[in-house]
N, C-alpha and C. Protein backbone atom coordinates (compact mmCIF):
# COMPACT_ATOMS: atom_id res chain seq x y z
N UNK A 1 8.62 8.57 10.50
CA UNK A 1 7.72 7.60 9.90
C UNK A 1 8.55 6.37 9.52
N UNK A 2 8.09 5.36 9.73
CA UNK A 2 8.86 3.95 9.55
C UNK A 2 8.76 3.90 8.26
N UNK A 3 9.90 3.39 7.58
CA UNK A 3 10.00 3.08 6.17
C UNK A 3 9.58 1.19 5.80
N UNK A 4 9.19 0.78 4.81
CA UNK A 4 8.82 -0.36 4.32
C UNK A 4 9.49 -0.78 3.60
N UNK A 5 9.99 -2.26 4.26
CA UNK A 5 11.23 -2.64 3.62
C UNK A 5 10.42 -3.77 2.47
N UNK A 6 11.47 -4.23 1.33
CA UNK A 6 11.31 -4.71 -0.01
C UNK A 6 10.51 -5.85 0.21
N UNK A 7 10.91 -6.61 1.28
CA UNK A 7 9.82 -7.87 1.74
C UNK A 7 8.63 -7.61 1.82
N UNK A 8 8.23 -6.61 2.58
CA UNK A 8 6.71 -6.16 3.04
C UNK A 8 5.97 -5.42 1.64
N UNK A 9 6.93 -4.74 0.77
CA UNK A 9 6.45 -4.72 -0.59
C UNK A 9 5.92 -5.71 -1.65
N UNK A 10 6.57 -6.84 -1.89
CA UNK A 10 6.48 -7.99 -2.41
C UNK A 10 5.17 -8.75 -2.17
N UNK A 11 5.26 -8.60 -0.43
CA UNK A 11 4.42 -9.47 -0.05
C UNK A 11 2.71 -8.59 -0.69
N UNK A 12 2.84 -7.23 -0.08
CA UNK A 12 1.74 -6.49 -0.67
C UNK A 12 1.16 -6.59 -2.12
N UNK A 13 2.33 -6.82 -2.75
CA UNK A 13 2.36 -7.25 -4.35
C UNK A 13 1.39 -8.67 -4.72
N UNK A 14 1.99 -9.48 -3.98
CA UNK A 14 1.35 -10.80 -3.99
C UNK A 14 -0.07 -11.21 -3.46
N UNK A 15 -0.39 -10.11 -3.22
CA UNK A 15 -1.70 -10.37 -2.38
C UNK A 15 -3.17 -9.78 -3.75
N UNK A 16 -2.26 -9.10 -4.54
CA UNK A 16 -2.97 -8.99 -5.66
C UNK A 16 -2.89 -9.65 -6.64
N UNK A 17 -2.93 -10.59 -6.99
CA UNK A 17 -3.08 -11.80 -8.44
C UNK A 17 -2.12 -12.87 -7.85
N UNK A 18 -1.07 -12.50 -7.22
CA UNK A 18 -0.06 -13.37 -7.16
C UNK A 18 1.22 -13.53 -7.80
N UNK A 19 1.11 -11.94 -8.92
CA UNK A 19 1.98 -12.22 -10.16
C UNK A 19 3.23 -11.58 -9.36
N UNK A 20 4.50 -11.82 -10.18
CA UNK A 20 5.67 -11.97 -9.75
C UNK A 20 6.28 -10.27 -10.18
N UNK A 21 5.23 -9.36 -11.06
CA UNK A 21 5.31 -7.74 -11.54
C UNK A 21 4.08 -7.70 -11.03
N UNK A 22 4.35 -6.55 -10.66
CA UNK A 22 2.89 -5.48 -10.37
C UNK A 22 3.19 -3.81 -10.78
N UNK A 23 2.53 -3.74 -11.30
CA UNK A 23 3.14 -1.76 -11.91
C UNK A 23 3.19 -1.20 -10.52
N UNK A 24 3.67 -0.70 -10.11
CA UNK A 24 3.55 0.29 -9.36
C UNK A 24 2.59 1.10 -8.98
N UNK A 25 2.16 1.61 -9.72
CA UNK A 25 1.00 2.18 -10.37
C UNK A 25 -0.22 1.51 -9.90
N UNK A 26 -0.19 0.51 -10.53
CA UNK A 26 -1.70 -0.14 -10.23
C UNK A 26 -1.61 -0.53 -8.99
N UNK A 27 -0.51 -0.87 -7.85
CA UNK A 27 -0.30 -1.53 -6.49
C UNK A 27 -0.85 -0.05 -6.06
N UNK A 28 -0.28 1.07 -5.89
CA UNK A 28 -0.71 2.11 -5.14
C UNK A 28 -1.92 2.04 -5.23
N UNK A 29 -2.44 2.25 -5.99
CA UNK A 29 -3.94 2.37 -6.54
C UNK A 29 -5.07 1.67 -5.89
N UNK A 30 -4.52 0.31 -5.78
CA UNK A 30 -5.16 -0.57 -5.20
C UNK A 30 -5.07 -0.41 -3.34
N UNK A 31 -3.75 0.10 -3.36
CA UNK A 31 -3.97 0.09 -1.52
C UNK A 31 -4.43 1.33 -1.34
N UNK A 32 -4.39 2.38 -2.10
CA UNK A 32 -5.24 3.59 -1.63
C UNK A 32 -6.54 3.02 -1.38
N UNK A 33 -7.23 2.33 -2.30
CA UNK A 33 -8.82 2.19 -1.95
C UNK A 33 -8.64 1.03 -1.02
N UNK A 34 -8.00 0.07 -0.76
CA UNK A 34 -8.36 -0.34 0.67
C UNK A 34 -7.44 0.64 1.56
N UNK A 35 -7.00 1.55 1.94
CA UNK A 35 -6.80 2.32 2.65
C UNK A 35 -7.91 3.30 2.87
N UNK A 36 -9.09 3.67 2.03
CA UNK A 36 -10.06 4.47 2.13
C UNK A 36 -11.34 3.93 2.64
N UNK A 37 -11.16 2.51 1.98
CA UNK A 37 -12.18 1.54 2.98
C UNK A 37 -11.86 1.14 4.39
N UNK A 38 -10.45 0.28 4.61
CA UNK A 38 -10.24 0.77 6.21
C UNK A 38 -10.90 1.73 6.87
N UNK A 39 -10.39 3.18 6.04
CA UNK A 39 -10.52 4.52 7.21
C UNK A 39 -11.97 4.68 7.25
N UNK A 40 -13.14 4.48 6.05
CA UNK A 40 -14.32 4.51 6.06
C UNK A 40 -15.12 3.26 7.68
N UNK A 41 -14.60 2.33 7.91
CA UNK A 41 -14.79 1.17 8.17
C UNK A 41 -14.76 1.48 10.19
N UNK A 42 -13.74 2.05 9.85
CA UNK A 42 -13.25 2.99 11.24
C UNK A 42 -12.11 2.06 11.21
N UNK A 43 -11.03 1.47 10.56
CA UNK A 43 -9.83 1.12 10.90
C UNK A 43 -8.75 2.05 10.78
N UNK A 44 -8.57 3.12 10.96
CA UNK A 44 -7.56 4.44 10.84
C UNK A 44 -6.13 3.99 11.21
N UNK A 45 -5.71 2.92 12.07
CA UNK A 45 -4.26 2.44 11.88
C UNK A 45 -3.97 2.08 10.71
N UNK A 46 -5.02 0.73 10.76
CA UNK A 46 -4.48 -0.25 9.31
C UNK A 46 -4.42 0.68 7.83
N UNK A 47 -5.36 1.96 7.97
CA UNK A 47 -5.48 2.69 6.66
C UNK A 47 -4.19 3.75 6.85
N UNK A 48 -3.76 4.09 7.86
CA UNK A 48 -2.72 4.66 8.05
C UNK A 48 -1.14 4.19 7.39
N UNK A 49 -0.77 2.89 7.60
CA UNK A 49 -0.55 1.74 7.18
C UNK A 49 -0.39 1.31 5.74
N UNK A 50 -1.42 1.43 5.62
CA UNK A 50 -1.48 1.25 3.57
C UNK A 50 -1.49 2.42 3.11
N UNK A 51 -1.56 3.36 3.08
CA UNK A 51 -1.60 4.76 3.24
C UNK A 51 0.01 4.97 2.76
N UNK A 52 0.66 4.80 3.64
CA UNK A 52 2.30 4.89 3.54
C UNK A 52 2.93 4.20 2.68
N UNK A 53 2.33 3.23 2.62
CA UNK A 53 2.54 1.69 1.99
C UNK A 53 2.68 2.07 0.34
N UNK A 54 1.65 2.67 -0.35
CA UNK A 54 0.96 2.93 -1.08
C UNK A 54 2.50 4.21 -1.83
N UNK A 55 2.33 5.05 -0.59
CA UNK A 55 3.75 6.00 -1.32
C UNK A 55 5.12 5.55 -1.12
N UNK A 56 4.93 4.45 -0.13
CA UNK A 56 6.44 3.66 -0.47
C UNK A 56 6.71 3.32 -2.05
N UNK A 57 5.50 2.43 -2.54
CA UNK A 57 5.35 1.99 -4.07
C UNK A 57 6.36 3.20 -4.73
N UNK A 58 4.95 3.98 -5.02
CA UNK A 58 5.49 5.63 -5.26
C UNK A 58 6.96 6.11 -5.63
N UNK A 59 7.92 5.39 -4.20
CA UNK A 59 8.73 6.48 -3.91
C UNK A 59 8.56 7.69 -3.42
N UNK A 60 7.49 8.18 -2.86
CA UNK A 60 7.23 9.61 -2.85
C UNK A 60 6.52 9.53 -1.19
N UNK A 61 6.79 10.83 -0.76
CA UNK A 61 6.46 11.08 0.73
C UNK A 61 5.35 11.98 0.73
N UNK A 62 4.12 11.62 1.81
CA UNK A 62 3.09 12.16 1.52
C UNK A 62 3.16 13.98 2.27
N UNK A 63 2.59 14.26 1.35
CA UNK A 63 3.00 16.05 1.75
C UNK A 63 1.97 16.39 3.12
C-alpha cells in the first residue's frame, strides 16, 4: 500500500478551513465521511484513497 507523504497531508488539511492545525482527529473524521460518500456515489478508488488517507492521519494501518 503506498504511503502518504507530509505534503499530501497538509494539503488534505487545508482543504478544511484552511487553518494551519487540524486535530487529527477531526481530519480523519472528516475524510472518512467523504470516503463513505465517494464509495456510496460509486467512486470506490477515490474512497479507497481517503480511506488510507484518513489512517495515515491516524498513524494506524487499517486491519
Amino acid at each position: 500500500m503506498p504511503t502518504l507523504d507530509e505534503n499530501e497531508i497538509k494539503q488534505a488539511a487545508g482543504y478544511f478551513g484552511g487553518a494551519d492545525q487540524v486535530s487529527p482527529l477531526v481530519l480523519a473524521d472528516r475524510l472518512l465521511s467523504l470516503a463513505q460518500d465517494a464509495d456510496r456515489a460509486g467512486f470506490t478508488r477515490p474512497a479507497e484513497r481517503l480511506l488510507r488517507l484518513a489512517y495515515s492521519v491516524c498513524n494506524e494501518k487499517p486491519h
